[in-house]
C-alpha atoms as a PDB file:
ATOM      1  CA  UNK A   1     -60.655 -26.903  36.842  1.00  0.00           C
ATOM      2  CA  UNK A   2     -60.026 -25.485  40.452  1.00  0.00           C
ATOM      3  CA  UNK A   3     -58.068 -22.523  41.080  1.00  0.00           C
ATOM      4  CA  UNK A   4     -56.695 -23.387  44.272  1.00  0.00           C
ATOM      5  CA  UNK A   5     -53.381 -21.934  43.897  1.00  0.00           C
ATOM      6  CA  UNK A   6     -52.763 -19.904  47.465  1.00  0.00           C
ATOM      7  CA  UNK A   7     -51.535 -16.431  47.856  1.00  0.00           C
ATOM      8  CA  UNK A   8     -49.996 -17.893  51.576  1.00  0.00           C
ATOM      9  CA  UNK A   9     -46.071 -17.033  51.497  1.00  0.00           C
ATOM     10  CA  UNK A  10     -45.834 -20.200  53.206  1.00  0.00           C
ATOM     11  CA  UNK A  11     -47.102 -22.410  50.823  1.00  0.00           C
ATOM     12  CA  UNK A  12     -45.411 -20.325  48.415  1.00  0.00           C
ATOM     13  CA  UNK A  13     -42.041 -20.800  49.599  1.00  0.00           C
ATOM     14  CA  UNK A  14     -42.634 -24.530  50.169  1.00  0.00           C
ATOM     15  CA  UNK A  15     -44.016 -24.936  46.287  1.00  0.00           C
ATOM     16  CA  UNK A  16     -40.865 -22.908  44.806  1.00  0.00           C
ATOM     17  CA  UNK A  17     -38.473 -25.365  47.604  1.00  0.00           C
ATOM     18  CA  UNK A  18     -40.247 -28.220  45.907  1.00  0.00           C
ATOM     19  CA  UNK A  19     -39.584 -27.287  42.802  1.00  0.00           C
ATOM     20  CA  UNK A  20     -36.420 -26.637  42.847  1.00  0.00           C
ATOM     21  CA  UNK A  21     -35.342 -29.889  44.011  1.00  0.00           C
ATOM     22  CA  UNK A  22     -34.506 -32.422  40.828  1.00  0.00           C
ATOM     23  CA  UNK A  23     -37.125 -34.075  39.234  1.00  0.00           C
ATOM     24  CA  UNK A  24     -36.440 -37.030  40.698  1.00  0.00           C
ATOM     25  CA  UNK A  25     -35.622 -35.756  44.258  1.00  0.00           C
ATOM     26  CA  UNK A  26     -39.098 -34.544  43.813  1.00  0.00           C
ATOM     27  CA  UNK A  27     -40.991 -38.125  43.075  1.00  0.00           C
ATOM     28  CA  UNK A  28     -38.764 -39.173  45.895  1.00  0.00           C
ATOM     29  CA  UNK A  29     -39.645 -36.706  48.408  1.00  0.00           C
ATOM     30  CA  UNK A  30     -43.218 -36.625  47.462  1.00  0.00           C
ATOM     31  CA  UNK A  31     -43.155 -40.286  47.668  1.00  0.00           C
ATOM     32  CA  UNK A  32     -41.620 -40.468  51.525  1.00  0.00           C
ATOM     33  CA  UNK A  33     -44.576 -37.833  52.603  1.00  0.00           C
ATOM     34  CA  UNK A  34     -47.053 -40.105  51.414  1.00  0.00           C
ATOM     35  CA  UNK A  35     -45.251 -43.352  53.201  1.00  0.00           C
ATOM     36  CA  UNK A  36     -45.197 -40.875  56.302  1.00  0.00           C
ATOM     37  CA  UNK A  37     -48.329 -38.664  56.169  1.00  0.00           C
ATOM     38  CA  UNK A  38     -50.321 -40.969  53.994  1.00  0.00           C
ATOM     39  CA  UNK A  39     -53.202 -42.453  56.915  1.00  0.00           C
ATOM     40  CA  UNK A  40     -53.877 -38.185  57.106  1.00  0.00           C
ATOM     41  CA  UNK A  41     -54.425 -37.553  53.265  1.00  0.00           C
ATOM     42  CA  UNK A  42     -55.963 -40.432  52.333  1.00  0.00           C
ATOM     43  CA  UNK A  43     -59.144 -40.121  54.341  1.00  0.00           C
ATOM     44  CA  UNK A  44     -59.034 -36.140  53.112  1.00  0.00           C
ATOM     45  CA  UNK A  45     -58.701 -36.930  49.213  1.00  0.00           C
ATOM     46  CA  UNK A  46     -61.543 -39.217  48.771  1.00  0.00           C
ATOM     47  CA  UNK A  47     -64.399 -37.545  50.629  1.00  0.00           C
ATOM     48  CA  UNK A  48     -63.550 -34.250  49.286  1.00  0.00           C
ATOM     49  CA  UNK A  49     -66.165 -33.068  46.861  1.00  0.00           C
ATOM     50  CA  UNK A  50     -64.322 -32.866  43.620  1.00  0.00           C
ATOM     51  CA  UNK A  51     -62.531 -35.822  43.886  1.00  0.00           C
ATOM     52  CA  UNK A  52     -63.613 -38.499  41.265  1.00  0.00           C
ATOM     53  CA  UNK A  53     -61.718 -41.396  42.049  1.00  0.00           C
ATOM     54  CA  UNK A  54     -63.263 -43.316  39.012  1.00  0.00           C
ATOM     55  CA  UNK A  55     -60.687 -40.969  36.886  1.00  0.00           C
ATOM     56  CA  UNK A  56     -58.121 -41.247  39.213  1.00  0.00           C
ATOM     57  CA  UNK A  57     -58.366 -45.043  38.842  1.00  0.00           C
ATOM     58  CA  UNK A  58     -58.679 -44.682  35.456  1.00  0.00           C
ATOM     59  CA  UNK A  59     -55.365 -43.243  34.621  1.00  0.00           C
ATOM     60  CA  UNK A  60     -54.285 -44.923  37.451  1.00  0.00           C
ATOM     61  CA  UNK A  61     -55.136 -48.258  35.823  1.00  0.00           C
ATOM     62  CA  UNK A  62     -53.528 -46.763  32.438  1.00  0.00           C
ATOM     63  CA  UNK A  63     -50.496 -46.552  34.314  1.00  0.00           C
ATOM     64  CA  UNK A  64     -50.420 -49.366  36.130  1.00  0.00           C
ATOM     65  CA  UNK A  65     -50.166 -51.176  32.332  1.00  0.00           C
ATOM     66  CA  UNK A  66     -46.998 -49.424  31.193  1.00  0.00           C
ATOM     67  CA  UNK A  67     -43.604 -51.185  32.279  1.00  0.00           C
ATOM     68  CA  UNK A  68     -41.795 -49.551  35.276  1.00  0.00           C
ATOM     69  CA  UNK A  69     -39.077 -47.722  32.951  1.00  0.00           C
ATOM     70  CA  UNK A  70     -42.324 -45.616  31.153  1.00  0.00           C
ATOM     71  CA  UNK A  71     -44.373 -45.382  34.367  1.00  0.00           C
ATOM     72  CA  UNK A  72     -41.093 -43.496  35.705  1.00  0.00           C
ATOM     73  CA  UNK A  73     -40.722 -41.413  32.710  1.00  0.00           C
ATOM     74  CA  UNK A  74     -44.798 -40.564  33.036  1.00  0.00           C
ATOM     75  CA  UNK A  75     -44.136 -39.530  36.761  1.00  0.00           C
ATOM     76  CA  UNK A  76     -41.070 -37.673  35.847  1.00  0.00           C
ATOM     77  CA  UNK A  77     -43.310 -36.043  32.460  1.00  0.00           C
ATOM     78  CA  UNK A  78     -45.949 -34.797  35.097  1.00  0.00           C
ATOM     79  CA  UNK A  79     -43.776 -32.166  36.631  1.00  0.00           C
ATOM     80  CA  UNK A  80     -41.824 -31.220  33.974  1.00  0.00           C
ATOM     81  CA  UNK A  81     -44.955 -30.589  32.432  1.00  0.00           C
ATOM     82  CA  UNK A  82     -44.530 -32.613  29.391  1.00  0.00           C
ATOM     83  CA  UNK A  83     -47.311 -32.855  26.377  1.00  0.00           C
ATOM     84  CA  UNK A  84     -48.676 -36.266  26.124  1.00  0.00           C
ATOM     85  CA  UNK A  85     -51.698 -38.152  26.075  1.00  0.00           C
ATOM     86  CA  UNK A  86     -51.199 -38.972  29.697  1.00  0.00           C
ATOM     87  CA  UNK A  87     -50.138 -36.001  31.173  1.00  0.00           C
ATOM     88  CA  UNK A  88     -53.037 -34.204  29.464  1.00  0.00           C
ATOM     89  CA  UNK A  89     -55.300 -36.541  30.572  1.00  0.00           C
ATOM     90  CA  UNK A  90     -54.305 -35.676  34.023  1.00  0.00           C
ATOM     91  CA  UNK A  91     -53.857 -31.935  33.668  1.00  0.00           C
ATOM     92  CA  UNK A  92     -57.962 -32.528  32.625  1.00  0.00           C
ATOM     93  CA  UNK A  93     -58.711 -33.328  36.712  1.00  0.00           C
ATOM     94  CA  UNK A  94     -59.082 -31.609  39.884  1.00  0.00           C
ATOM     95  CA  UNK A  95     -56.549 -30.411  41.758  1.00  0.00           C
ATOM     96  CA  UNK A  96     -58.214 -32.844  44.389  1.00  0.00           C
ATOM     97  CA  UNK A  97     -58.581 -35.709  41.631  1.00  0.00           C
ATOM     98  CA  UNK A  98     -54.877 -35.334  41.179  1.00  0.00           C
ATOM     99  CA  UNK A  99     -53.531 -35.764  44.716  1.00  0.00           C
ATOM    100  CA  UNK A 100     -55.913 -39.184  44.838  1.00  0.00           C
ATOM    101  CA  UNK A 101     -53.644 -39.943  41.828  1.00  0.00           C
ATOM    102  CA  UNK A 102     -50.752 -39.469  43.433  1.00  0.00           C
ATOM    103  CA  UNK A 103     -51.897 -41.643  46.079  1.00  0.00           C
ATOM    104  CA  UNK A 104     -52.981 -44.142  44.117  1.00  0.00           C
ATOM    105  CA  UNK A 105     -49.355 -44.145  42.847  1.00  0.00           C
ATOM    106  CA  UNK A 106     -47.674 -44.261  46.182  1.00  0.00           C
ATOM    107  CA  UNK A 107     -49.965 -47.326  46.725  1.00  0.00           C
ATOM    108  CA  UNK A 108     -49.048 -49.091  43.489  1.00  0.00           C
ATOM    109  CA  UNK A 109     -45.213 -48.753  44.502  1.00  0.00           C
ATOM    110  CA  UNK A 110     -46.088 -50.244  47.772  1.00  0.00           C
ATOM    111  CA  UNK A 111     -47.518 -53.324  46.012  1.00  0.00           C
ATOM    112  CA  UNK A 112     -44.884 -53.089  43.023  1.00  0.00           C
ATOM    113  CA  UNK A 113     -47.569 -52.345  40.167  1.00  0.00           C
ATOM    114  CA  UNK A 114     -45.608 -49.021  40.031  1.00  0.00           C
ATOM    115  CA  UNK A 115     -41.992 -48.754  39.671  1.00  0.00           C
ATOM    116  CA  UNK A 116     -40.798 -49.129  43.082  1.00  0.00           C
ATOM    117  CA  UNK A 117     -38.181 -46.545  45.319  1.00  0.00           C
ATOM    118  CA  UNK A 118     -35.092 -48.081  45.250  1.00  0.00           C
ATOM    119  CA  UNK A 119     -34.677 -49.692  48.901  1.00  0.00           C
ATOM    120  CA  UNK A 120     -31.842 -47.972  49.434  1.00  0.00           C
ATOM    121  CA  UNK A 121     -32.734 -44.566  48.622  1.00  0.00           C
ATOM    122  CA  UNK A 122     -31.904 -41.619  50.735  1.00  0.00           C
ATOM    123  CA  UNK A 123     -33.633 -38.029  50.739  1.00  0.00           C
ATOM    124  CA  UNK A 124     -30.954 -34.913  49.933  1.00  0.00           C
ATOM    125  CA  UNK A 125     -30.574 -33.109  53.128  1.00  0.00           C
ATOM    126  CA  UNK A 126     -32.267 -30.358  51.395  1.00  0.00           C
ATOM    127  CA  UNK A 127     -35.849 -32.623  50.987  1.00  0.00           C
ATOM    128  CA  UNK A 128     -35.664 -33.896  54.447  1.00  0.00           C
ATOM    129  CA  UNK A 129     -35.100 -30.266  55.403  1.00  0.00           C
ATOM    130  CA  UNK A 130     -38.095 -29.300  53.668  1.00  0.00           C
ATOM    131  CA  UNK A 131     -39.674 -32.978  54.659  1.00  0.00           C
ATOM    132  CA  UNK A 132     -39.449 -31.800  58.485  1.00  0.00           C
ATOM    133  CA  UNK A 133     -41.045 -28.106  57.948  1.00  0.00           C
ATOM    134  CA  UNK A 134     -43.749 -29.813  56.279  1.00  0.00           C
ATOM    135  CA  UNK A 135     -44.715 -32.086  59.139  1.00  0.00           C
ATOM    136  CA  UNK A 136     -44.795 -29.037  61.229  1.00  0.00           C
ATOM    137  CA  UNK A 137     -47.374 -28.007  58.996  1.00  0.00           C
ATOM    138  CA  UNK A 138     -51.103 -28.067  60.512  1.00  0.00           C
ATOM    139  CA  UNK A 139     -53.374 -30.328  57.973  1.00  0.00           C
ATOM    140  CA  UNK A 140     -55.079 -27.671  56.153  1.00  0.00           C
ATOM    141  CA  UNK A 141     -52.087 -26.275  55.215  1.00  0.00           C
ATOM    142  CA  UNK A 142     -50.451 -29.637  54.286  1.00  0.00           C
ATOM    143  CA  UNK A 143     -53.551 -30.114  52.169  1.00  0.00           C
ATOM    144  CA  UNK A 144     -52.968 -26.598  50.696  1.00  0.00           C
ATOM    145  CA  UNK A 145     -49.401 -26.994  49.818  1.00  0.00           C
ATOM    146  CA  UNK A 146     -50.052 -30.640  48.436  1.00  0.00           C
ATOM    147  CA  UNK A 147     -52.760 -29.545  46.360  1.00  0.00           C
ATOM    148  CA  UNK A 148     -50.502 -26.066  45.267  1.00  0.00           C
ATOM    149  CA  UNK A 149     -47.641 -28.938  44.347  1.00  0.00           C
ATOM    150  CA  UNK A 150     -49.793 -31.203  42.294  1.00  0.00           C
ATOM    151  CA  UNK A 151     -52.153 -28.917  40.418  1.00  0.00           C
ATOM    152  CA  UNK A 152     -49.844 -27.354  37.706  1.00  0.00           C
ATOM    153  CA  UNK A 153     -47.883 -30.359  36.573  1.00  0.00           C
ATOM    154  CA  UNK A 154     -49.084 -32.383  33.905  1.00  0.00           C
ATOM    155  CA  UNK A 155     -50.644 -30.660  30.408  1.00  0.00           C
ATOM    156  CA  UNK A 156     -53.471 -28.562  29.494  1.00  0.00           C
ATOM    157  CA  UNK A 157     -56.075 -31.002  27.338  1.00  0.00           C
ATOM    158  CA  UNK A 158     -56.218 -29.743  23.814  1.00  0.00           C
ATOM    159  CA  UNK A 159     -59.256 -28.036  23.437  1.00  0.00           C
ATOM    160  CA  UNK A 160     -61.591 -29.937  21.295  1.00  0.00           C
ATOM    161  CA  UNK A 161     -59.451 -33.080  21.424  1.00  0.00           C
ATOM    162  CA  UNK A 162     -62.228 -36.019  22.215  1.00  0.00           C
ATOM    163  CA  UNK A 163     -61.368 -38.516  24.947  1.00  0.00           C
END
C-alpha cells in the first residue's frame, strides 16, 4: 500500500476540515468536487502508475449490484472506517486505485447505478467554504489532498483472509 500521507500543513488542515464535516456532508462535498473538478482528475487517476482500474471496476461493479439504501450505507462505511467485506476490500488498493473508485462512483450517480444526490441538495456553508479553498488549490496539491482524503477510509484486509 502507498504511504502518501503528506506532512504539508495545507493538506493537513484541509484533511482534518474534511473530516470534520458529517459523514454525509462529506459524500456530498466530495461528490460536488468531482461534478466540478472531475474533467482534471479523471485524466490524472487512470494513467497514474498504481492505478488498477480492473479493481476499481471490480468493487465498483460489486457496488453497482447492491440497492441504493446499502450502496449509501457502503459509502457512508468507507469513512467511518467500518469492518466489512467491502470496505476491506477497498482498504486492500492504492491510494490512487481508490480515488478511480471514487470516480467511478461519482459516475454511477450521474447515470443512477449509484444512489443519486438528492436534486435539491445544498452544500453547508462550511463545505462550500472549504469547496472554494480547494479550487484555489494548484493540481498537484488537489491530487495530494484527494489522495490524503481517500487513503485511510475503508478497512485494513485481514491478514491471511483469501479473496
Amino acid at each position: 500500500m502507498e504511504a502518501t500521507q503528506t506532512n504539508d500543513p495545507q493538506i493537513r488542515e484541509l484533511v482534518g476540515a474534511f473530516n470534520k464535516l458529517d459523514v454525509d456532508e462529506q459524500l456530498a462535498l466530495f461528490y460536488f468536487i468531482y461534478k466540478e473538478m472531475g474533467d482534471s482528475i479523471t485524466p490524472a487517476a487512470p494513467g497514474a502508475s498504481t492505478v488498477s482500474p480492473a479493481i476499481a471496476d471490480g468493487l465498483f461493479n460489486q457496488v453497482k449490484e447492491l440497492s441504493h439504501e446499502e450502496q449509501l450505507q457502503l459509502q457512508r462505511d468507507l469513512i467511518n472506517k467500518a469492518d466489512t467485506l467491502h470496505t476491506r476490500e477497498y482498504g486492500s488498493m492504492s491510494d490512487t486505485t481508490k480515488l478511480l473508485f471514487w470516480y467511478r462512483l461519482a459516475q454511477g450517480m450521474d447515470a443512477n447505478t449509484i444512489i443519486p444526490m438528492p436534486s435539491n441538495y445544498e452544500l453547508s456553508s462550511q463545505s462550500k467554504e472549504l469547496m472554494d479553498k480547494i479550487k484555489e488549490l494548484d493540481f498537484g496539491v488537489q491530487m495530494s489532498l484527494f489522495r490524503d482524503y481517500v487513503a485511510p477510509m475503508g478497512a485494513e484486509p485481514k491478514s491471511g483472509a483469501s479473496v
